[in-house]
C-alpha atoms as a PDB file:
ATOM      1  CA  UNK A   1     -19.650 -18.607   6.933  1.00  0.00           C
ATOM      2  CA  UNK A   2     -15.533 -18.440   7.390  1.00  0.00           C
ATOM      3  CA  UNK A   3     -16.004 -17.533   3.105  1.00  0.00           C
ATOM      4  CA  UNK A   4     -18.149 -14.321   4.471  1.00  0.00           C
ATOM      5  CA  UNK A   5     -16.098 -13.678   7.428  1.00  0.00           C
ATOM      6  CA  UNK A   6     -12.522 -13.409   5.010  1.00  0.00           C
ATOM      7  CA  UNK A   7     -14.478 -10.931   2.775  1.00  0.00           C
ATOM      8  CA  UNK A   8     -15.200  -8.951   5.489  1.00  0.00           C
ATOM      9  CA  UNK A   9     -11.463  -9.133   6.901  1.00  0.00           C
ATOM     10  CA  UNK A  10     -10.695  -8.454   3.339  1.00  0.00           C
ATOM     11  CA  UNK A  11     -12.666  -5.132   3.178  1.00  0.00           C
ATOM     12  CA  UNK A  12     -11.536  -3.859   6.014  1.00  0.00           C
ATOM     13  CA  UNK A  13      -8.050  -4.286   5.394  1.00  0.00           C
ATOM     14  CA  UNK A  14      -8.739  -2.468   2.113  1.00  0.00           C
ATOM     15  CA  UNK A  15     -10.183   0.580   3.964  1.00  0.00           C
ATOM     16  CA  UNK A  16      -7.304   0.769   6.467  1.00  0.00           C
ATOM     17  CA  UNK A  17      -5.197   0.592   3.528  1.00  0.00           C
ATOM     18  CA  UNK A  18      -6.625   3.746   1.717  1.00  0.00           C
ATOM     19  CA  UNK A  19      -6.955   5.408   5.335  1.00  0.00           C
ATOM     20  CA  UNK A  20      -3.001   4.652   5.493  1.00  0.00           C
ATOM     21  CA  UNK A  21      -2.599   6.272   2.382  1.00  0.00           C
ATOM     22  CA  UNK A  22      -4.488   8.896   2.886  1.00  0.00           C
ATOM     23  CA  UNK A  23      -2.575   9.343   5.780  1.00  0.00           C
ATOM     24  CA  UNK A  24       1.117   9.179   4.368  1.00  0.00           C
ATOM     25  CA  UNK A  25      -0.248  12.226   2.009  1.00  0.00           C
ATOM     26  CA  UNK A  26      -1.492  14.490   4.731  1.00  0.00           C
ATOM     27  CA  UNK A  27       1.427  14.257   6.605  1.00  0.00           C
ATOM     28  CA  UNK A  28       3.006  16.440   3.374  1.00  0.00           C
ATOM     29  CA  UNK A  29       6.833  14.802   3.958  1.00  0.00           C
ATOM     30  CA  UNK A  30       6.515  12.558   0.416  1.00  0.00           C
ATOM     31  CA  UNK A  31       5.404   8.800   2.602  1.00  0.00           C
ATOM     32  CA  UNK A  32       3.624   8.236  -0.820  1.00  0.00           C
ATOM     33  CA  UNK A  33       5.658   6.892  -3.909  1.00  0.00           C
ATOM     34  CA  UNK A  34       2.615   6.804  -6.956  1.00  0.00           C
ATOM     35  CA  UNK A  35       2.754   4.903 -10.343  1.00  0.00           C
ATOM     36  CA  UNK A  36       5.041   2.371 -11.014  1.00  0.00           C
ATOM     37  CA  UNK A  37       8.045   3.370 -12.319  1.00  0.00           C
ATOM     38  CA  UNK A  38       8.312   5.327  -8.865  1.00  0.00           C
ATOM     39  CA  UNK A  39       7.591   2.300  -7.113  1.00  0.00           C
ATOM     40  CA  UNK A  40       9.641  -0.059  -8.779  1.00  0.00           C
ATOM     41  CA  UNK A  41      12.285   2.633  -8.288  1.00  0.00           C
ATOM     42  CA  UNK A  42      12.165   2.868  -4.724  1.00  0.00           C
ATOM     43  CA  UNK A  43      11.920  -0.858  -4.272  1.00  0.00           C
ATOM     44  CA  UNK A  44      15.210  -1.439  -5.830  1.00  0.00           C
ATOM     45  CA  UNK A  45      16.968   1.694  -3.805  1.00  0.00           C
ATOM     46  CA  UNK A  46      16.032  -0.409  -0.803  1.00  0.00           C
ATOM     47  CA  UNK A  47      13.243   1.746   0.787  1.00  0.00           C
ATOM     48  CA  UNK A  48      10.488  -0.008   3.135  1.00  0.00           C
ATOM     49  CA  UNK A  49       6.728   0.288   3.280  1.00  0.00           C
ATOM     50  CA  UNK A  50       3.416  -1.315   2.362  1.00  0.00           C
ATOM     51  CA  UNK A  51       2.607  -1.670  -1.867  1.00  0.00           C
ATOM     52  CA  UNK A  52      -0.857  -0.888  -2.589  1.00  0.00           C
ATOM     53  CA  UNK A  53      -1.909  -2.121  -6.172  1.00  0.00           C
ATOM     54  CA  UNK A  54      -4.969  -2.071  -8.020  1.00  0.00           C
ATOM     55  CA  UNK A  55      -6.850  -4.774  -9.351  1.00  0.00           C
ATOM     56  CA  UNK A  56      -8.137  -3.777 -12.344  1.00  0.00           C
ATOM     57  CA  UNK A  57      -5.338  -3.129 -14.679  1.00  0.00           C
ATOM     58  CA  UNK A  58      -5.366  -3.386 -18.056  1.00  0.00           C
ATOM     59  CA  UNK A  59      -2.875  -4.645 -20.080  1.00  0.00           C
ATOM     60  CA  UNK A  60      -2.069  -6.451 -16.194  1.00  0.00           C
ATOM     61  CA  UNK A  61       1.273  -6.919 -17.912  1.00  0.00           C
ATOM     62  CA  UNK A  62       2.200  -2.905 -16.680  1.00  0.00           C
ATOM     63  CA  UNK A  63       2.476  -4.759 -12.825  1.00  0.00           C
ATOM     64  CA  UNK A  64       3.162  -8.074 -13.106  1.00  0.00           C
ATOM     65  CA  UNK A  65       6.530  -7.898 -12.137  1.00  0.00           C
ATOM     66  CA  UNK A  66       5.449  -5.565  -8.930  1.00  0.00           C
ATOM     67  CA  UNK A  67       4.484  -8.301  -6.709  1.00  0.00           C
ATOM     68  CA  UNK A  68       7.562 -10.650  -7.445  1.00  0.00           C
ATOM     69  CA  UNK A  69       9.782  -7.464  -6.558  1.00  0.00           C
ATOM     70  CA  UNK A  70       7.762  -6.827  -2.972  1.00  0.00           C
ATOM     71  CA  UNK A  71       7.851 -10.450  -2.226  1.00  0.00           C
ATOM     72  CA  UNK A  72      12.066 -10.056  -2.911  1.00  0.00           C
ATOM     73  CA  UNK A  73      12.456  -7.376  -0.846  1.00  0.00           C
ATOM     74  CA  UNK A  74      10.166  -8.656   1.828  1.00  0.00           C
ATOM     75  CA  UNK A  75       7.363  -6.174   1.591  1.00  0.00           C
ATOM     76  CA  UNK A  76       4.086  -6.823   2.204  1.00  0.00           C
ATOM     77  CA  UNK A  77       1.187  -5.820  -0.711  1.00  0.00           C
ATOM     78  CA  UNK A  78      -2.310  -5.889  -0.999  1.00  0.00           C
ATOM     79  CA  UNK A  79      -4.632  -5.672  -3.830  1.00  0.00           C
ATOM     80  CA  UNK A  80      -7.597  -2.715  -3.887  1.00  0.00           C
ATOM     81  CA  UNK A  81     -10.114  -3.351  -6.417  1.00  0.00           C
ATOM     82  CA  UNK A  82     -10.115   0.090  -8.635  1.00  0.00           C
ATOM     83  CA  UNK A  83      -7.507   2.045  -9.959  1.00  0.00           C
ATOM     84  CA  UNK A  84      -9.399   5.286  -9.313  1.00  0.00           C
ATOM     85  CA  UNK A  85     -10.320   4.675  -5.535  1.00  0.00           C
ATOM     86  CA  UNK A  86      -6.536   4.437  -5.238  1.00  0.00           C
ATOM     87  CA  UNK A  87      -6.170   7.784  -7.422  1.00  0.00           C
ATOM     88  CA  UNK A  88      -8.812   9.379  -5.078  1.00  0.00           C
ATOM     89  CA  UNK A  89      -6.881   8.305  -1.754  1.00  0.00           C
ATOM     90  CA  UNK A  90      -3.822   9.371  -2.984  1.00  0.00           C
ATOM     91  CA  UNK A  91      -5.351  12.889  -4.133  1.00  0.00           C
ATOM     92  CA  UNK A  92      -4.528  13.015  -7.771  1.00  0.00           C
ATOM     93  CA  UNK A  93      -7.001  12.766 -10.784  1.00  0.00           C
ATOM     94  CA  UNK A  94      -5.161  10.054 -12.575  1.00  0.00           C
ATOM     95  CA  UNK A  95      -5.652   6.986 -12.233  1.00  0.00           C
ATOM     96  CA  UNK A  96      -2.743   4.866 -10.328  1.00  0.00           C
ATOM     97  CA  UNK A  97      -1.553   1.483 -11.198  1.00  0.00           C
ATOM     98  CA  UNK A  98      -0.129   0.861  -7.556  1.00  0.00           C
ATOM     99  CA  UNK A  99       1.240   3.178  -4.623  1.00  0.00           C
ATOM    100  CA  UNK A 100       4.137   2.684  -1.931  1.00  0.00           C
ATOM    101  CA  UNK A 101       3.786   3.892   1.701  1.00  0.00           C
ATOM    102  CA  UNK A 102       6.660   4.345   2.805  1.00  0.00           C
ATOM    103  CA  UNK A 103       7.669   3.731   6.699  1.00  0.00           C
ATOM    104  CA  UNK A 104       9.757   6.812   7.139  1.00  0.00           C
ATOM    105  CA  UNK A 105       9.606  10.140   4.539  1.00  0.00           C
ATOM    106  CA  UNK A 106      12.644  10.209   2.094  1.00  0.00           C
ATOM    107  CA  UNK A 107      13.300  13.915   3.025  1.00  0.00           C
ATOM    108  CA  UNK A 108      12.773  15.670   6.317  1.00  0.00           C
ATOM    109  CA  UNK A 109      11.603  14.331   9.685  1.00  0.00           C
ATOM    110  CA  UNK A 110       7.939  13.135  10.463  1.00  0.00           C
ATOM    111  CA  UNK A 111       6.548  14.968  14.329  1.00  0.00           C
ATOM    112  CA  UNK A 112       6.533  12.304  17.130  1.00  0.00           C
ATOM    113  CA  UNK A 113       2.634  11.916  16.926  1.00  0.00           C
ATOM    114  CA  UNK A 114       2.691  11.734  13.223  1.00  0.00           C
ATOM    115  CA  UNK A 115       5.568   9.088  12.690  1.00  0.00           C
ATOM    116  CA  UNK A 116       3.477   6.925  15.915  1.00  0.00           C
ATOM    117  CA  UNK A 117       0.288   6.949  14.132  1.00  0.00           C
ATOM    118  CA  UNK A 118       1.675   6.299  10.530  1.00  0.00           C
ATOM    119  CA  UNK A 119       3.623   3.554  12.152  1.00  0.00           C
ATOM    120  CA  UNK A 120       0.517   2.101  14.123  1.00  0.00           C
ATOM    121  CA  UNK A 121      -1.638   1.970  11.151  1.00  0.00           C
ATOM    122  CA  UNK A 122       1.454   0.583   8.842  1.00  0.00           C
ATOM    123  CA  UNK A 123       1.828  -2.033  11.458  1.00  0.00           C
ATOM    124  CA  UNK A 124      -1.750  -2.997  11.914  1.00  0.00           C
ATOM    125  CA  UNK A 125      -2.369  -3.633   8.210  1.00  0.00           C
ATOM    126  CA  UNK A 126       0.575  -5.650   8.010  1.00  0.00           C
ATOM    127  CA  UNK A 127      -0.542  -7.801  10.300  1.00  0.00           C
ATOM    128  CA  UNK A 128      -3.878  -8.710   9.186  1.00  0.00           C
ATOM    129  CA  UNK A 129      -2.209  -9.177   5.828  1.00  0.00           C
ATOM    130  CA  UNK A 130       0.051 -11.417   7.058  1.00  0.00           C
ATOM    131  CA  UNK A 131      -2.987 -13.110   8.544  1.00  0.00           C
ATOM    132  CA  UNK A 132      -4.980 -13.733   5.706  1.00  0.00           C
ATOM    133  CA  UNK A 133      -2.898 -15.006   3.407  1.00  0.00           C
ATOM    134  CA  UNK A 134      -1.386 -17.161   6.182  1.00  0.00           C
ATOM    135  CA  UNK A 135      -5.017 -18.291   6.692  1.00  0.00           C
ATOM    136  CA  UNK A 136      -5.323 -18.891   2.323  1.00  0.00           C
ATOM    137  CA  UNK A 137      -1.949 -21.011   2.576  1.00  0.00           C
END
């Protein structure tokens, strides 16, 4: 039963995830970093946000390094299962290895509304990721 129940938690965190994508793209003020050199990039220029990375990679050598570098800089990650569902929230036809959403844009300001909600949803997935592996440890 508790196996079920973390499957669940884990598929819903994996929806908000792609909805929190989704939204960083819509709100058109670049709160999406895509692929990993851009990633990896904006990890080590300090920048804050939630890693996204897909779970079927291959050669998985391309992003083992990602995770040790979020876990340095204190962000959280989660793992989606498909490259392409992560190309298809992020609204490009490749493939992606692994996304960043970023907390605040790089350039320009995000509307009061718009920062709130990105901020709510950032927050929120956080959390329950926080929570499961907490529960897995």
């Amino acid at each position: 039963m508790l196996s079920c129940y973390r499957f669940r938690l884990r598929t819903e965190i994996v929806r908000v995830a792609v909805r929190l994508i989704v939204d960083g793209l819509t709100a058109e003020h670049k709160c999406l970093k895509r692929g990993v050199k851009e990633v990896v990039k904006s990890i080590r220029r300090g920048h804050k946000g939630l890693c996204v990375i897909a779970g079927n990679i291959s050669p998985i050598d391309v992003i083992t390094h990602v995770p040790i570098l979020c876990e340095d800089a204190e962000i959280p990650y989660i793992y989606v299962p498909s490259k392409e569902d992560l190309a298809n929230a992020g609204a490009t036809k490749r493939p992606t290895c692994c996304v960043l959403v970023l907390t605040k844009p790089v350039k320009g300001e995000l509307g009061q509304e718009e920062q709130e909600k990105l901020l709510a949803d950032y927050t929120h997935v956080v959390e329950e990721v926080k929570e499961v592996t907490a529960s897995l440890f």
